[in-house]
Protein backbone atom coordinates (compact mmCIF):
# COMPACT_ATOMS: atom_id res chain seq x y z
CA UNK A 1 13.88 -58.08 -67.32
CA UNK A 2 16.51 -60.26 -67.99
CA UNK A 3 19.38 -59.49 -70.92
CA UNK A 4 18.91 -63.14 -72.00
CA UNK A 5 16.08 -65.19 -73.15
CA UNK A 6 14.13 -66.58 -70.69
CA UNK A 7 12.23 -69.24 -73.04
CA UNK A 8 15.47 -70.84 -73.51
CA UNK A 9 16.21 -71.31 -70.13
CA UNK A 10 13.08 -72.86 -69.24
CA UNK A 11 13.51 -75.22 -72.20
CA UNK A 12 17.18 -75.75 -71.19
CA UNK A 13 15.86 -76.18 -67.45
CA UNK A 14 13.42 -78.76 -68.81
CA UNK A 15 15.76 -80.79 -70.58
CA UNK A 16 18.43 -80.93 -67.35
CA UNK A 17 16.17 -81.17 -64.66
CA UNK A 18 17.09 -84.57 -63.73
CA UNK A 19 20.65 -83.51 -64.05
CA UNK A 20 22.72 -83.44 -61.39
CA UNK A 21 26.14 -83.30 -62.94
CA UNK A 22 25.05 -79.70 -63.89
CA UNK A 23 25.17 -76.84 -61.76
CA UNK A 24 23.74 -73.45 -63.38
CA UNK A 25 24.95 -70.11 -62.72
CA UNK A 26 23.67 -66.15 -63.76
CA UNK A 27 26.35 -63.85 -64.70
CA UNK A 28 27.01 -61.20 -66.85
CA UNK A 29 24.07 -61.12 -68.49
CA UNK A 30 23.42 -64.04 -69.13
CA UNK A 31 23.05 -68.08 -67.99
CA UNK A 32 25.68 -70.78 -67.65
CA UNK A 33 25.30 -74.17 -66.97
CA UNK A 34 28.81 -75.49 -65.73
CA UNK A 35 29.81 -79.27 -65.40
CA UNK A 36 32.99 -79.79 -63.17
CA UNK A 37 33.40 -76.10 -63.08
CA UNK A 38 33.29 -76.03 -67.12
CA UNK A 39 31.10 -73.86 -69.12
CA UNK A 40 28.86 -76.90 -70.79
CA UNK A 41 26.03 -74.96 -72.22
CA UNK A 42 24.70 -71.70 -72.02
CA UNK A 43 22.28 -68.55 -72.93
CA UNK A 44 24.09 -65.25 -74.56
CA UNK A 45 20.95 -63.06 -75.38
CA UNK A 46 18.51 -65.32 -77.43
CA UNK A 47 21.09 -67.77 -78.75
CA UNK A 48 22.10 -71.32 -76.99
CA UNK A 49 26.24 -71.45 -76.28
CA UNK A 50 27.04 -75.53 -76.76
CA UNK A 51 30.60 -76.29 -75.75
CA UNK A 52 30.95 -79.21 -78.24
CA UNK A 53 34.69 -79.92 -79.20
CA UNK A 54 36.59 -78.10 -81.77
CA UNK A 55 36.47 -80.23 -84.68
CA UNK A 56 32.66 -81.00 -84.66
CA UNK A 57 32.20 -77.26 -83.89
CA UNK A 58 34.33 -76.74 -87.19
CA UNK A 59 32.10 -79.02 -89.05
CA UNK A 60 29.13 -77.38 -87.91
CA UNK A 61 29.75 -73.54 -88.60
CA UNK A 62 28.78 -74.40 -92.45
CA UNK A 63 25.07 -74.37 -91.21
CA UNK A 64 22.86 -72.01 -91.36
CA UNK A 65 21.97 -70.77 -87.84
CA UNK A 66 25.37 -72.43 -85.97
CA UNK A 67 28.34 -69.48 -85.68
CA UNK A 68 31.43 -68.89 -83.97
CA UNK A 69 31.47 -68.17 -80.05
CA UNK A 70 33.38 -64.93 -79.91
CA UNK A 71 32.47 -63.44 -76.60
CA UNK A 72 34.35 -59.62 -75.72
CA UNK A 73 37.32 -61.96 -74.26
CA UNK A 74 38.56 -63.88 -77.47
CA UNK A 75 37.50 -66.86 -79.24
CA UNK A 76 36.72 -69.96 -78.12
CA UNK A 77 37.26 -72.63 -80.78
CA UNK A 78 35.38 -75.69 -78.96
CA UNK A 79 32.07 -73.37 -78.46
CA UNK A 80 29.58 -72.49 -80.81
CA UNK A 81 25.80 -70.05 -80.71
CA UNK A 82 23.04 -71.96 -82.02
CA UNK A 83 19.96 -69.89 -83.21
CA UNK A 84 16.47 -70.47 -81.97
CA UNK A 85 15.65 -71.61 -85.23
CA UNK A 86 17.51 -74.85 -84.63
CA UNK A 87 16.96 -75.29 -80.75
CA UNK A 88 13.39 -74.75 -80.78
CA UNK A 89 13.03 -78.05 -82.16
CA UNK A 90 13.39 -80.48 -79.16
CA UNK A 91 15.33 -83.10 -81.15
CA UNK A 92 17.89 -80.63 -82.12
CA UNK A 93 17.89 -79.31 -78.76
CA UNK A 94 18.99 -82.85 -77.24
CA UNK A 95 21.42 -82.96 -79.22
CA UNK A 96 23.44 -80.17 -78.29
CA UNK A 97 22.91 -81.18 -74.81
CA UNK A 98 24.37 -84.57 -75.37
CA UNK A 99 27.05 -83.24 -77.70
CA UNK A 100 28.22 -80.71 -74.66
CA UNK A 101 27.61 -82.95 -71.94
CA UNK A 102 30.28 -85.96 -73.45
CA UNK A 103 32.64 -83.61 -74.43
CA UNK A 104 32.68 -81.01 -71.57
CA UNK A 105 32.66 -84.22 -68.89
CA UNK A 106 36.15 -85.05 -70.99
CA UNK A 107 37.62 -81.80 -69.96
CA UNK A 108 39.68 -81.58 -66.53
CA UNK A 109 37.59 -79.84 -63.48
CA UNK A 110 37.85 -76.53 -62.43
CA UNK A 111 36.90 -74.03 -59.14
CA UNK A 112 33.53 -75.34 -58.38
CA UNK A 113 31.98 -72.33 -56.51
CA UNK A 114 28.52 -72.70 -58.22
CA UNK A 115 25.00 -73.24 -56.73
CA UNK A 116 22.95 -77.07 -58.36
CA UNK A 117 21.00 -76.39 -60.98
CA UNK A 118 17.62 -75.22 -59.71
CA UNK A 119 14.09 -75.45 -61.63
């Protein structure tokens, strides 16, 4: 059994499946979906990771169900976790996508040793 939620990725995997910018990759207990070798989006247990710039992450840690990203290796100031209370709604859901697709596609690429995103 996975250490992640699996009903997120499948919704995630719905919403990217004609995607090709995004390549998706397991690891350490979780799911990443990377975009020029960036971490774009992602699963940590049942929460959604959005990598969505550091000033509207800032903005949006006053809502309820939107927190701070602080993984075991330090904080990340242009990431947030986004409860399922907010992503199960499809709308919402799009919107982080969008929101971490324009700003991750900003950033400059990185090692690229990933496999495409699969459904």
């Amino acid at each position: 059994m996975a250490d992640y939620s699996e009903r997120l990725e499948d919704l995630l995997d719905h919403h990217l499946i004609a995607n090709e910018e995004l390549k998706k990759r397991k690891e350490g207990g979780g799911v990443g979906y990377l975009l020029n070798g960036n971490m774009c989006l992602g699963i940590y247990e049942d929460m959604l990771v959005a990598r969505i710039g550091e000033s509207l992450a800032e903005k949006l840690l006053s809502q309820n169900g939107v927190h701070r990203y602080l993984p075991d290796k330090g904080l990340y100031e242009d990431l947030v976790m986004v409860d399922e209370s907010i992503y199960e709604h499809s709308k919402a859901l799009q919107k982080f996508i969008d929101k971490s697709i324009a700003y991750t596609r900003q950033l400059p690429p990185q090692n690229q040793n990933t496999d495409k995103l699969k459904s």
